[in-house]
Protein backbone atom coordinates (compact mmCIF):
# COMPACT_ATOMS: atom_id res chain seq x y z
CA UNK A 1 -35.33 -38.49 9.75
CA UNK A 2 -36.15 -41.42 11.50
CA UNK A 3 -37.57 -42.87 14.86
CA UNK A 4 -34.53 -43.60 16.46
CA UNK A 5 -32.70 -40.09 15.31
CA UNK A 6 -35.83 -38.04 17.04
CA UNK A 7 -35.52 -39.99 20.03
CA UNK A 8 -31.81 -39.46 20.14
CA UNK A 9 -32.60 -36.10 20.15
CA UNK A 10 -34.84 -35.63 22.92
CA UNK A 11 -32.20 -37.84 24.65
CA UNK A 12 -29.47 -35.11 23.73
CA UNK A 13 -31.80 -32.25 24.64
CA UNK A 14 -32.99 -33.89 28.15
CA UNK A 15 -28.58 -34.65 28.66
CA UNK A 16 -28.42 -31.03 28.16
CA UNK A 17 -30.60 -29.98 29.90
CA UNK A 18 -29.47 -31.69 33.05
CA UNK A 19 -26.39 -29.55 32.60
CA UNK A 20 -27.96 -25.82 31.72
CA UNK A 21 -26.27 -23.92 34.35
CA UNK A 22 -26.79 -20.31 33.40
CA UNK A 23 -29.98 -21.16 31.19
CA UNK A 24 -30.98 -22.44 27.60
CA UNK A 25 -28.51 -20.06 26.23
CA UNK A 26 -25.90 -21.81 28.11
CA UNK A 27 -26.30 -24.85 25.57
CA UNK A 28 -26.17 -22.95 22.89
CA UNK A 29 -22.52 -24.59 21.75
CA UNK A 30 -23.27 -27.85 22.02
CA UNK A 31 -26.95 -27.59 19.97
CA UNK A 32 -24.87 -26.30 17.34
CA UNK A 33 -22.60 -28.87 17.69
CA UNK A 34 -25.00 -31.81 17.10
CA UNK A 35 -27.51 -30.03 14.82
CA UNK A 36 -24.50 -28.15 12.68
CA UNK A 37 -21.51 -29.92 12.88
CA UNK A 38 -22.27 -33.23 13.62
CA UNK A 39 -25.73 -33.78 11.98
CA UNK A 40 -25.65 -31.26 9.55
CA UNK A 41 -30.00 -31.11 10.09
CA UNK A 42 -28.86 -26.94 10.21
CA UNK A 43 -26.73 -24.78 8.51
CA UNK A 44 -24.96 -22.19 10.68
CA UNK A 45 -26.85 -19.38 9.10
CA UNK A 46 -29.98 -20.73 9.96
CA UNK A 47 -28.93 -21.41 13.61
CA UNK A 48 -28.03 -18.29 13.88
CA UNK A 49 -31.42 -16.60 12.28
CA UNK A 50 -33.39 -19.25 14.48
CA UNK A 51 -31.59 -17.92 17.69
CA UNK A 52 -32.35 -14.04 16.06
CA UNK A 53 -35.64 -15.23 15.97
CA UNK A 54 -36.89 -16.42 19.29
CA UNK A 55 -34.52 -13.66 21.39
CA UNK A 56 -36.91 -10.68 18.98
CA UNK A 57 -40.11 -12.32 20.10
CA UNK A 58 -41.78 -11.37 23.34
CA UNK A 59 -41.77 -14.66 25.53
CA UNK A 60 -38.85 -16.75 27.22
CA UNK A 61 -35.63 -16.75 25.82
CA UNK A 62 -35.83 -20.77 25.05
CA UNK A 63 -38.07 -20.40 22.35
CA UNK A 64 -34.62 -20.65 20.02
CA UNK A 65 -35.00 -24.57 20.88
CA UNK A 66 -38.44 -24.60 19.85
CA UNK A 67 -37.47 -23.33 16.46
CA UNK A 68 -34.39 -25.52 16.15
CA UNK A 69 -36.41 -28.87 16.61
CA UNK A 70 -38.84 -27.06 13.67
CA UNK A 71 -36.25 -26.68 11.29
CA UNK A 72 -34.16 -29.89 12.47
CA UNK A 73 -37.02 -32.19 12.79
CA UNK A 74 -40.38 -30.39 11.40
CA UNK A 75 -43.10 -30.43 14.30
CA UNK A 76 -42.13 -34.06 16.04
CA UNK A 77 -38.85 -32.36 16.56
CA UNK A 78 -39.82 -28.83 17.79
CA UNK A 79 -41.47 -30.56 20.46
CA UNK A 80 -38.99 -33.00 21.53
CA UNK A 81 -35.96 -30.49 21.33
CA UNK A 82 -38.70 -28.53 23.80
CA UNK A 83 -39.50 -31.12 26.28
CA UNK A 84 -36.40 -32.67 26.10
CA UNK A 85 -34.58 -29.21 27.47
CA UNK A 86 -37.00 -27.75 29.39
CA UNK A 87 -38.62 -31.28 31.32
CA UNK A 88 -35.29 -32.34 33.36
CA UNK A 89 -34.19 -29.00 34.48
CA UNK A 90 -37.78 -28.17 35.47
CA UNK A 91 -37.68 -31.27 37.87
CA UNK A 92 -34.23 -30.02 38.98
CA UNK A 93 -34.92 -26.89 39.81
CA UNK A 94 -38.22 -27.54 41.80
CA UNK A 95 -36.58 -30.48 43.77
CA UNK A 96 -33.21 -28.23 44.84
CA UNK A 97 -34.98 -25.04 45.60
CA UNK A 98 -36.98 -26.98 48.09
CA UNK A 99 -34.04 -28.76 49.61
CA UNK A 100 -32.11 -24.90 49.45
CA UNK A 101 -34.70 -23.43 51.24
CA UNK A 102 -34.56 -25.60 54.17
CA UNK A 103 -31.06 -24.90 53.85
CA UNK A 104 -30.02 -21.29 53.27
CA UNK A 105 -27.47 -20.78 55.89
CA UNK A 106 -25.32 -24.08 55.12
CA UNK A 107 -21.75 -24.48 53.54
CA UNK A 108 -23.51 -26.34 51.08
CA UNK A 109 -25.66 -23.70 49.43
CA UNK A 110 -23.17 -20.82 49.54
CA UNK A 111 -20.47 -23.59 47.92
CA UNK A 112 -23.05 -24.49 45.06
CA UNK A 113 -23.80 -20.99 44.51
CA UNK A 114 -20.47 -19.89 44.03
CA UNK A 115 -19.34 -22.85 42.38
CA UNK A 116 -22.11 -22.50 39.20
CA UNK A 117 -21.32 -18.90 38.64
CA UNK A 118 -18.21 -19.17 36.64
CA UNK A 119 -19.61 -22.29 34.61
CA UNK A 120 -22.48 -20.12 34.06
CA UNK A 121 -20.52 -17.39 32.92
CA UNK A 122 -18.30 -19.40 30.89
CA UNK A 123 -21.28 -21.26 28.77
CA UNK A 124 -22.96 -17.88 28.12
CA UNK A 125 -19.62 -16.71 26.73
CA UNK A 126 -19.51 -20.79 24.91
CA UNK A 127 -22.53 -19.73 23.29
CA UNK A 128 -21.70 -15.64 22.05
CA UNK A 129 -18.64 -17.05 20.60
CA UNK A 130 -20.82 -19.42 18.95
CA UNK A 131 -23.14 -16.99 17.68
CA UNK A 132 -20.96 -14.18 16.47
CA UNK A 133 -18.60 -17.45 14.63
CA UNK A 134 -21.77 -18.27 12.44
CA UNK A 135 -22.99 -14.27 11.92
CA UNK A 136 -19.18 -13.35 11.09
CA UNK A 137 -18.33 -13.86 7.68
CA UNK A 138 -15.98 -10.14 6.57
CA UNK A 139 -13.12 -8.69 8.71
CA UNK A 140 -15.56 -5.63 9.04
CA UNK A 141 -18.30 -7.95 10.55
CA UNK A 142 -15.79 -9.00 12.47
CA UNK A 143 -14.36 -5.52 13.35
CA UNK A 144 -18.14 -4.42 14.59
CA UNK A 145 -18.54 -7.00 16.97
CA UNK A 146 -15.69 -6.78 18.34
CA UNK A 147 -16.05 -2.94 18.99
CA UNK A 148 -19.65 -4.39 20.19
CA UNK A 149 -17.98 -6.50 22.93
CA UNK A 150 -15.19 -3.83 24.09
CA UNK A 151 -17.78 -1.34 24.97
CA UNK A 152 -20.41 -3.47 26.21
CA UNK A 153 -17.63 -5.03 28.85
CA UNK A 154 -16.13 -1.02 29.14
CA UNK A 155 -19.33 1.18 29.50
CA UNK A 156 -22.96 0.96 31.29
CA UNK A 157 -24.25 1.68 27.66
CA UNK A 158 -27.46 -0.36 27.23
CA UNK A 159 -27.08 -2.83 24.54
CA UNK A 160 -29.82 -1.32 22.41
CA UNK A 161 -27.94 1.68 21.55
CA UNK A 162 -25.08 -0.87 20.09
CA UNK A 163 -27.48 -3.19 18.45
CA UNK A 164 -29.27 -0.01 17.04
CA UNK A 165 -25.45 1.36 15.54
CA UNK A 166 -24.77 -2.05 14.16
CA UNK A 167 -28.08 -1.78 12.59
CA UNK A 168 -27.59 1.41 11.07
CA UNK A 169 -23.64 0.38 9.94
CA UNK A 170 -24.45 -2.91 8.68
CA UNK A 171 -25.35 -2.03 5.28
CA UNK A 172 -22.27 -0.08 4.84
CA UNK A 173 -19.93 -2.53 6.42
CA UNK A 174 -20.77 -4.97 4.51
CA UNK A 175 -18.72 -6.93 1.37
């Protein structure tokens, strides 16, 4: 990989990163679109294993991007992918929760507020889709996840008691 295809990452990351309403996970679509589909740096296996990864670790959930750049770009690119997502937003964040605390009774905040929420909501569900597309290969997979998402958005059952069934099903649901 050269110069000029690093930088270009860390350029994609920090464009991304600008635009991470809801979190790293938000992005999650459009890193698999340039590292997977675009690039081809990835397979969608690994994505998905890298993803697996960093969410089983203890430690913040953007890890994922740290172990993308790795197996994308070996150590040059784990730690552009890293500064490149987490850098802008960083300076974001800081510089509009000072201005929104001088301003927490205006039009302005409450607009912003409300206005992020469904983009948020709609990248995190960008990036499940994402996820279960590349972890998804059998009708039964398929079938389990989808029983996955019906109760999750149905019950109060913590998730850990459905990731603990799929764990115990999974060798007999699959091809």
């Amino acid at each position: 990989m050269s110069g000029w295809d690093k930088l270009d990452i860390l350029l994609h990351f920090a464009l991304l990163s600008t635009l991470a309403v809801g979190g790293a996970m938000s992005m999650v679509s459009d890193i698999n679109r340039l590292l997977v589909d675009e690039r081809g740096l990835i397979t969608a296996v690994q994505f998905g294993e890298a993803i697996a990864l960093a969410q089983a670790v203890p430690g913040p959930n953007v890890l994922f991007v740290t172990l993308l750049g790795w197996q994308s770009a070996g150590l040059t690119g784990a730690v552009l992918a890293t500064v490149g997502l987490i850098a802008p937003s960083s300076l974001i964040t800081y510089y509009a929760n000072r201005w929104r605390s001088g301003n927490l009774d205006t039009r302005a905040v409450r607009a912003i507020r409300l206005g992020l929420s469904p983009i948020a909501i709609g990248l995190t569900l960008a990036a499940g889709w994402v996820i279960a597309a590349g972890a998804v290969h059998h009708w039964a997979h398929a079938a389990l996840c989808g029983v996955a998402v019906l109760v999750s958005l149905r019950t109060k059952i913590n998730p850990l008691w459905l990731i603990g069934l799929g764990a115990l099903l999974g060798p007999f649901v699959l091809p």
